[in-house]
N, C-alpha and C. Protein backbone atom coordinates (compact mmCIF):
# COMPACT_ATOMS: atom_id res chain seq x y z
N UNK A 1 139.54 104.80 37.01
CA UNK A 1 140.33 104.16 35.97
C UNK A 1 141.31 105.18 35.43
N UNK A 2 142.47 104.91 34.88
CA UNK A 2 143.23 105.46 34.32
C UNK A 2 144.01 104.83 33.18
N UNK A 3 144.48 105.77 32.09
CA UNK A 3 145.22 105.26 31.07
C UNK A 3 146.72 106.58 31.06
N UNK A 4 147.65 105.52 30.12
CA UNK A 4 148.71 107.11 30.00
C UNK A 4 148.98 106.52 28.48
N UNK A 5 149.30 107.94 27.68
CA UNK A 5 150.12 107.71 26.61
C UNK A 5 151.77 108.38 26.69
N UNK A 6 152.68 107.38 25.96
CA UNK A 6 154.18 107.55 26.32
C UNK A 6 154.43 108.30 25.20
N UNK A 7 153.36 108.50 24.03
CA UNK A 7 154.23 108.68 22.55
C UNK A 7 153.29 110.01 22.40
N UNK A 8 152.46 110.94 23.29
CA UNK A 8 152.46 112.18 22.86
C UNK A 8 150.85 111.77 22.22
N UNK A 9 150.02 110.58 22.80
CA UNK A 9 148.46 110.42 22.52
C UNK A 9 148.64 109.09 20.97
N UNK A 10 149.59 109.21 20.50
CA UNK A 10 149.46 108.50 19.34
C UNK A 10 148.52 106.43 19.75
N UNK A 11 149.06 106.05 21.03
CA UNK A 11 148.86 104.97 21.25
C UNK A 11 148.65 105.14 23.25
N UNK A 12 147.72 104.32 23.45
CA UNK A 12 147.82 104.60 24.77
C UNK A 12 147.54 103.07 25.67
N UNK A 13 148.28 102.92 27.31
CA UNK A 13 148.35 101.50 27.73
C UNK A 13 147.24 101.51 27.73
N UNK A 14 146.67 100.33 28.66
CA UNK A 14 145.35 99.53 28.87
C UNK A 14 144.93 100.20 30.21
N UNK A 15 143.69 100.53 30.38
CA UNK A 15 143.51 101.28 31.65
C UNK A 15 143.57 100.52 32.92
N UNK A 16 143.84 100.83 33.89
CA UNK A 16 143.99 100.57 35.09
C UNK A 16 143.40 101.05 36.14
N UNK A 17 143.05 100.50 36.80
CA UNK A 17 142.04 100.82 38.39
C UNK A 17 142.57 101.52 38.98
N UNK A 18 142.54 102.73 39.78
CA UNK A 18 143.23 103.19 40.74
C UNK A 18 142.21 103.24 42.25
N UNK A 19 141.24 103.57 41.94
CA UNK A 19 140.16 103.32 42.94
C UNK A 19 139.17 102.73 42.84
N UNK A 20 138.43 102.30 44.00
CA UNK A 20 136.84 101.80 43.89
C UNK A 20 136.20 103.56 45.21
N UNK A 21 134.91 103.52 44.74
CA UNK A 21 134.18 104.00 46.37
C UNK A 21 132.99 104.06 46.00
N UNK A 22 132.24 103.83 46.91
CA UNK A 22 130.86 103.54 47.28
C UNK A 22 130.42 105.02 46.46
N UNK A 23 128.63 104.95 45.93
CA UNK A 23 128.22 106.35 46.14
C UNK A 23 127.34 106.33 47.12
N UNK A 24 128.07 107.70 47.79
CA UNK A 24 127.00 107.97 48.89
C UNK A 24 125.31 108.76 48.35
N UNK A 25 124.05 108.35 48.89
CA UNK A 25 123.24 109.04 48.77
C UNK A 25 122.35 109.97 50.09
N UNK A 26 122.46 111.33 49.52
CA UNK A 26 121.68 111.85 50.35
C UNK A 26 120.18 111.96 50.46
N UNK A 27 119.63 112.12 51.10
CA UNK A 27 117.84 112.30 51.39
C UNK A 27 117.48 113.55 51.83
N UNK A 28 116.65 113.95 51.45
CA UNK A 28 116.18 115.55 51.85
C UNK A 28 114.50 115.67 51.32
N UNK A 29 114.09 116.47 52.47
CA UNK A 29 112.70 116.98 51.76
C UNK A 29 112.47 118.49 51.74
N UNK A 30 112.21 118.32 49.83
CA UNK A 30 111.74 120.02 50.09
C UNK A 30 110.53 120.27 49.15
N UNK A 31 109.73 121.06 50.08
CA UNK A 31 108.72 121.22 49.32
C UNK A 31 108.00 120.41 49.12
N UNK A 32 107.70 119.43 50.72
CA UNK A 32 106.82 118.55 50.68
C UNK A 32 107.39 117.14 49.58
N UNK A 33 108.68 117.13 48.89
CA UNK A 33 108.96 116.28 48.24
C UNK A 33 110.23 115.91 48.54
N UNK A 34 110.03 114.40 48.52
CA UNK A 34 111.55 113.96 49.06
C UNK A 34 112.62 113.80 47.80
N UNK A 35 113.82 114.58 48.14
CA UNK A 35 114.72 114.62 47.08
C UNK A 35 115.87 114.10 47.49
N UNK A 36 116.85 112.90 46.43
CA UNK A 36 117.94 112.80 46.67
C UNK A 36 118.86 112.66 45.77
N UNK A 37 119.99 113.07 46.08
CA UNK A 37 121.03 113.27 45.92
C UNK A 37 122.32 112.44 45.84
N UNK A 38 122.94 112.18 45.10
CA UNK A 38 124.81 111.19 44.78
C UNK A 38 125.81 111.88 44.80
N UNK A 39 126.82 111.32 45.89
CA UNK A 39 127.89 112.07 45.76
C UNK A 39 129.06 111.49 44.80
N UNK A 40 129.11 111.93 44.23
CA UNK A 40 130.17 111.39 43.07
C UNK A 40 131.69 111.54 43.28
N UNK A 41 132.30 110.74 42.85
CA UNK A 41 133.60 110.23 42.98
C UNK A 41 134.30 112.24 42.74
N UNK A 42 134.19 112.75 41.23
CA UNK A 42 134.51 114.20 40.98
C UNK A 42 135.97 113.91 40.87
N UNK A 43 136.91 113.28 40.40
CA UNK A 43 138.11 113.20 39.83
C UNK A 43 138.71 114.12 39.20
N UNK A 44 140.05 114.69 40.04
CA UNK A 44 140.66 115.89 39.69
C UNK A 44 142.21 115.59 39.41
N UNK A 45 143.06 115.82 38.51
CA UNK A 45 144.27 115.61 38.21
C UNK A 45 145.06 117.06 38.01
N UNK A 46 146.48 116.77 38.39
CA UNK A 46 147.32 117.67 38.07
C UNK A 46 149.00 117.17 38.71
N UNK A 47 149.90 117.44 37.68
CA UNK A 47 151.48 117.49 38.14
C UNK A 47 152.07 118.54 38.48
N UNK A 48 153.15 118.26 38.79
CA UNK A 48 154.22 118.91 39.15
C UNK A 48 155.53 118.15 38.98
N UNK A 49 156.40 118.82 38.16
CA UNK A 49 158.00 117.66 37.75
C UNK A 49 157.01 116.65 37.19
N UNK A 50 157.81 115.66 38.33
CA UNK A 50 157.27 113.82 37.92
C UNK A 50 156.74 113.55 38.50
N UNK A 51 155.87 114.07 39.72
CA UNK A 51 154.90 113.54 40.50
C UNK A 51 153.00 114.25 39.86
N UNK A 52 152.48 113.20 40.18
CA UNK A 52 151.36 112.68 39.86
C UNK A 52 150.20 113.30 40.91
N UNK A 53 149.66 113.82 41.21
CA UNK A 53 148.43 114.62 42.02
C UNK A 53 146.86 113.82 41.54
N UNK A 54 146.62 113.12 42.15
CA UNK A 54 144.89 113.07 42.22
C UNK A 54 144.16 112.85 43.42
N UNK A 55 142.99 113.61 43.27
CA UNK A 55 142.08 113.79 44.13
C UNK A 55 140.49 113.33 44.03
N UNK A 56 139.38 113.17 44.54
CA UNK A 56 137.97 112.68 44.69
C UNK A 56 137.62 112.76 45.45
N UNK A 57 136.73 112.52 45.61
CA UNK A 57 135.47 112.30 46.96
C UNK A 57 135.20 111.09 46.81
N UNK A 58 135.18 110.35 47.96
CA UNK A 58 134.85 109.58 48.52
C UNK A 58 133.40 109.24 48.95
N UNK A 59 132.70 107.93 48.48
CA UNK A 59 131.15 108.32 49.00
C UNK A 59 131.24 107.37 50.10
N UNK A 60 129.84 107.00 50.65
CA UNK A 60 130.27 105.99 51.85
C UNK A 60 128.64 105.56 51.85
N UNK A 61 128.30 104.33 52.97
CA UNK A 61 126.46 103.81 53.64
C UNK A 61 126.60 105.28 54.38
N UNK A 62 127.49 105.80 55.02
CA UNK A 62 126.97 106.72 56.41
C UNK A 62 127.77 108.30 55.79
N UNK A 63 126.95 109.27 55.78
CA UNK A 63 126.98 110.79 55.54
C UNK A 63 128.57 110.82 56.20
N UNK A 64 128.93 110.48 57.10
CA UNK A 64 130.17 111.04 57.83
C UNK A 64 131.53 110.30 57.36
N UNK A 65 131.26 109.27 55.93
CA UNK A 65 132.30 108.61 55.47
C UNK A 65 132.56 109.34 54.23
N UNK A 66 132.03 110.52 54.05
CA UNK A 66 132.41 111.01 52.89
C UNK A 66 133.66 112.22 53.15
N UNK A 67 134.57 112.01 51.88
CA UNK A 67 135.66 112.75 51.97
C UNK A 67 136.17 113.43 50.86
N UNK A 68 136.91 114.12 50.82
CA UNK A 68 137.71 114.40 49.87
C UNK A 68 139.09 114.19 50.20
N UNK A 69 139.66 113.34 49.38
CA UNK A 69 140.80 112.65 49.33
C UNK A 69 142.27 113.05 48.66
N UNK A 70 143.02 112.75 48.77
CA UNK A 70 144.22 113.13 47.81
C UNK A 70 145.38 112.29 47.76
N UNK A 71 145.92 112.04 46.29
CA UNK A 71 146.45 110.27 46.82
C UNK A 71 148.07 111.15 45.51
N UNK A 72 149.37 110.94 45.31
CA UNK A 72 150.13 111.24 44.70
C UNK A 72 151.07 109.85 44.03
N UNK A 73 151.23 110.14 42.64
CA UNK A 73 152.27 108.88 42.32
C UNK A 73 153.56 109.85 41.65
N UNK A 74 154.63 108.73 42.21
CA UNK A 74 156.26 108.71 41.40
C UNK A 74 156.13 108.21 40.28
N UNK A 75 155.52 107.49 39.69
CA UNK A 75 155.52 106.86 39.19
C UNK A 75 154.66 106.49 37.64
N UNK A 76 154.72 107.76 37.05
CA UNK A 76 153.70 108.00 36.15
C UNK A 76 152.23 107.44 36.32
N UNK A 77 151.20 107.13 37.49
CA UNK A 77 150.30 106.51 37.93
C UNK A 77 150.55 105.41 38.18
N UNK A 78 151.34 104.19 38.01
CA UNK A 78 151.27 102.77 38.44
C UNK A 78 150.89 102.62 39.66
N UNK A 79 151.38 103.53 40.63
CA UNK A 79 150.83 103.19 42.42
C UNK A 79 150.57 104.69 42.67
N UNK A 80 150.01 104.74 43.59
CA UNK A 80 149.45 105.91 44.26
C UNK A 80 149.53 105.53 45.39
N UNK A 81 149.99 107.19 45.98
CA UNK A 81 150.45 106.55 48.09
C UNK A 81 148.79 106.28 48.26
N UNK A 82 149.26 106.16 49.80
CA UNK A 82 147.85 105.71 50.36
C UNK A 82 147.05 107.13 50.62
N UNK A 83 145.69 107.78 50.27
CA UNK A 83 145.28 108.73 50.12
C UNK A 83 144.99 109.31 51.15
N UNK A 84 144.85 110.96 51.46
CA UNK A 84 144.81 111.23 52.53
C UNK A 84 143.61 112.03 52.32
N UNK A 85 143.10 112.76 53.80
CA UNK A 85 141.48 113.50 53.59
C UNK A 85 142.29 114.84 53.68
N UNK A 86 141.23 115.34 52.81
CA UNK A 86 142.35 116.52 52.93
C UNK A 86 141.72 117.84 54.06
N UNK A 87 140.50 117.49 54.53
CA UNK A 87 139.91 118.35 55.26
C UNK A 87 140.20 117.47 57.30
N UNK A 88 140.26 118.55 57.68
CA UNK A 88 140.37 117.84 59.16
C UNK A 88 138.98 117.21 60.01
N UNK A 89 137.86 118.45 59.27
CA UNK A 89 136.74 118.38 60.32
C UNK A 89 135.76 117.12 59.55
N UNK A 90 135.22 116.24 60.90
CA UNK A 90 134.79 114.87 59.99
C UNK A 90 133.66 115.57 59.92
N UNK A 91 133.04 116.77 60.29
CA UNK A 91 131.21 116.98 59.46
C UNK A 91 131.45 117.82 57.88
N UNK A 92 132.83 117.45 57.97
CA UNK A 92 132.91 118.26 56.09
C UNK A 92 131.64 117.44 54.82
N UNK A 93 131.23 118.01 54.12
CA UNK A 93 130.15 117.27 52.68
C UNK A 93 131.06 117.86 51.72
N UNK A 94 131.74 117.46 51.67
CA UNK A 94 133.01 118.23 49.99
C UNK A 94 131.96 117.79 48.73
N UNK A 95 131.35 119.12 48.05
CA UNK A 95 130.82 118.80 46.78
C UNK A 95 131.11 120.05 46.27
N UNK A 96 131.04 120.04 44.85
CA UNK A 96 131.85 121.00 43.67
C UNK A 96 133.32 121.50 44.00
N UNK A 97 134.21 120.34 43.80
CA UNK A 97 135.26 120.32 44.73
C UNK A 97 136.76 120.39 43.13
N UNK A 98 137.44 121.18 43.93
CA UNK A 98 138.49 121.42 42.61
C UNK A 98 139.99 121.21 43.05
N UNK A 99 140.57 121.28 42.75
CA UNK A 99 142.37 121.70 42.85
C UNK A 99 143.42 121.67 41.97
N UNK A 100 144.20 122.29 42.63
CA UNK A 100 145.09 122.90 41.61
C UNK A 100 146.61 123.11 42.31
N UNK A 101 147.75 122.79 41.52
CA UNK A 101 149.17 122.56 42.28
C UNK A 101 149.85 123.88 41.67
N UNK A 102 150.48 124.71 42.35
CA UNK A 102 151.10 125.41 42.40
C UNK A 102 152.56 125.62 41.28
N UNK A 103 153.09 126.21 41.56
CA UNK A 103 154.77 126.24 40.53
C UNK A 103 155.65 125.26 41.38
N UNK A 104 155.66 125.87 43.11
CA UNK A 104 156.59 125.22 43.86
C UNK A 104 155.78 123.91 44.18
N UNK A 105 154.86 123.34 43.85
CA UNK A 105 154.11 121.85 43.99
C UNK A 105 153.06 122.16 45.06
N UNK A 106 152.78 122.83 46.19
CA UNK A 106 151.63 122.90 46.85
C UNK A 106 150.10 122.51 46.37
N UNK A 107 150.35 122.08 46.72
CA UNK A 107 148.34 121.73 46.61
C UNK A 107 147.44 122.38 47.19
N UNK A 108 146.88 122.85 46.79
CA UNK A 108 145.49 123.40 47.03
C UNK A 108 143.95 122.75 46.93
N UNK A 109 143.08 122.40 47.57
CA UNK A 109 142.08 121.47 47.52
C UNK A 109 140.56 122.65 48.06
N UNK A 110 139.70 122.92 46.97
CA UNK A 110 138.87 123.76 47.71
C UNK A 110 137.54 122.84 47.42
N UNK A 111 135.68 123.33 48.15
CA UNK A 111 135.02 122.50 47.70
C UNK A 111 133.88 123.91 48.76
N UNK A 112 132.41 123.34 48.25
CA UNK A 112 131.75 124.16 48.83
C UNK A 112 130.81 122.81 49.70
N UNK A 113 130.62 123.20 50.67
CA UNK A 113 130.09 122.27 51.71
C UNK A 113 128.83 123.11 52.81
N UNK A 114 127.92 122.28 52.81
CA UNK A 114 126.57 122.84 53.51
C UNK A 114 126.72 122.08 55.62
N UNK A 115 127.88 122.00 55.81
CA UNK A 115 127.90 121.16 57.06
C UNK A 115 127.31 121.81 57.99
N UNK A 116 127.13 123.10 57.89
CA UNK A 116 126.33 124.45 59.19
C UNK A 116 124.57 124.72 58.62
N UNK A 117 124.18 123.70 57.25
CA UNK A 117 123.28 124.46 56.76
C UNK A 117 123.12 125.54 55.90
N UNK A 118 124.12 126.19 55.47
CA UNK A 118 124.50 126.98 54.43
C UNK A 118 125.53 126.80 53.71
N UNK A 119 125.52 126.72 52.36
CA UNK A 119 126.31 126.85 51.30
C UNK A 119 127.09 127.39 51.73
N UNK A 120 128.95 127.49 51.95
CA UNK A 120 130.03 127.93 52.07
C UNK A 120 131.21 127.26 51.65
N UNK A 121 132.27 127.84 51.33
CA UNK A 121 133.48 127.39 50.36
C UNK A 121 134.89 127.68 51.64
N UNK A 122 135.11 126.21 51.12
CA UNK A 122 136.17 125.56 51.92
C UNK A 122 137.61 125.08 51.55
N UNK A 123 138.97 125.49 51.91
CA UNK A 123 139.71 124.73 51.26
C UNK A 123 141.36 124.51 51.99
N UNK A 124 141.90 123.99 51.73
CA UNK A 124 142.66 123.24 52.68
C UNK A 124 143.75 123.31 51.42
N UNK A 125 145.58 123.21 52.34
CA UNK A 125 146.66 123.95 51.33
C UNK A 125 147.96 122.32 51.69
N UNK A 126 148.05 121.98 51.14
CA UNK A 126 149.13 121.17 51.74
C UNK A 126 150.28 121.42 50.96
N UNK A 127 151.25 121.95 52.00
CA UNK A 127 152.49 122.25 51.33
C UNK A 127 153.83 121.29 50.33
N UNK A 128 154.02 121.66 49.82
CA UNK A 128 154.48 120.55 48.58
C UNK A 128 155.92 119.18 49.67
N UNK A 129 156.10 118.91 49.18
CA UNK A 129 156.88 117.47 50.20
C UNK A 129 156.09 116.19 50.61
């Protein structure tokens, strides 16, 4: 969901949907106990000029539909392009996932992901345009 204020917070529109996504859940046993886990949407914002930057994760039914996404509006939020993944490899798990846009607009998208079995930090640069 999203809202904007035009007057500097004094009054603000009516919020608006920008996404839906599934939560994905994981399953694991440790310690003889089965534990699980939600991957949460994790909604990240930031501009540049007049364009609009947001990002999430994506959950999914199947471990390999999860993503981290990145979707941009002209348009003070009213539309957002169609979102893109921002990682190439489909065994990515994007969780504790951040970003941040640059001076010249680049994006930066990082996240720490267990896809080998170990905790390691991952992140992917898309150049501004």
């Amino acid at each position: 969901m999203m809202s904007r204020s035009d007057d500097a917070g004094r009054t603000w529109l009516k919020p608006w949907q920008v996404t839906t996504s599934p939560i994905h859940v994981t399953v694991s046993e440790m310690r003889g106990r089965r534990v699980e886990r939600r991957v949460r949407l994790m909604p990240h914002i930031a501009t540049h000029e007049d364009r609009l930057y947001l990002s999430w994760v994506r959950g999914g039914e199947e471990r390999s539909e999860v993503a981290m996404l990145l979707a941009t509006s002209d348009d003070k939020g009213r539309r957002f392009s169609e979102p893109i993944r921002v990682h190439e490899n489909d065994q990515a798990r994007p969780t504790f996932t951040s970003m941040a846009v640059s001076r010249n607009g680049d994006v930066a998208c990082s996240w720490l992901d267990n896809r080998t079995d170990v905790q390691q930090c991952f992140m992917a640069v898309k150049p501004y345009g």
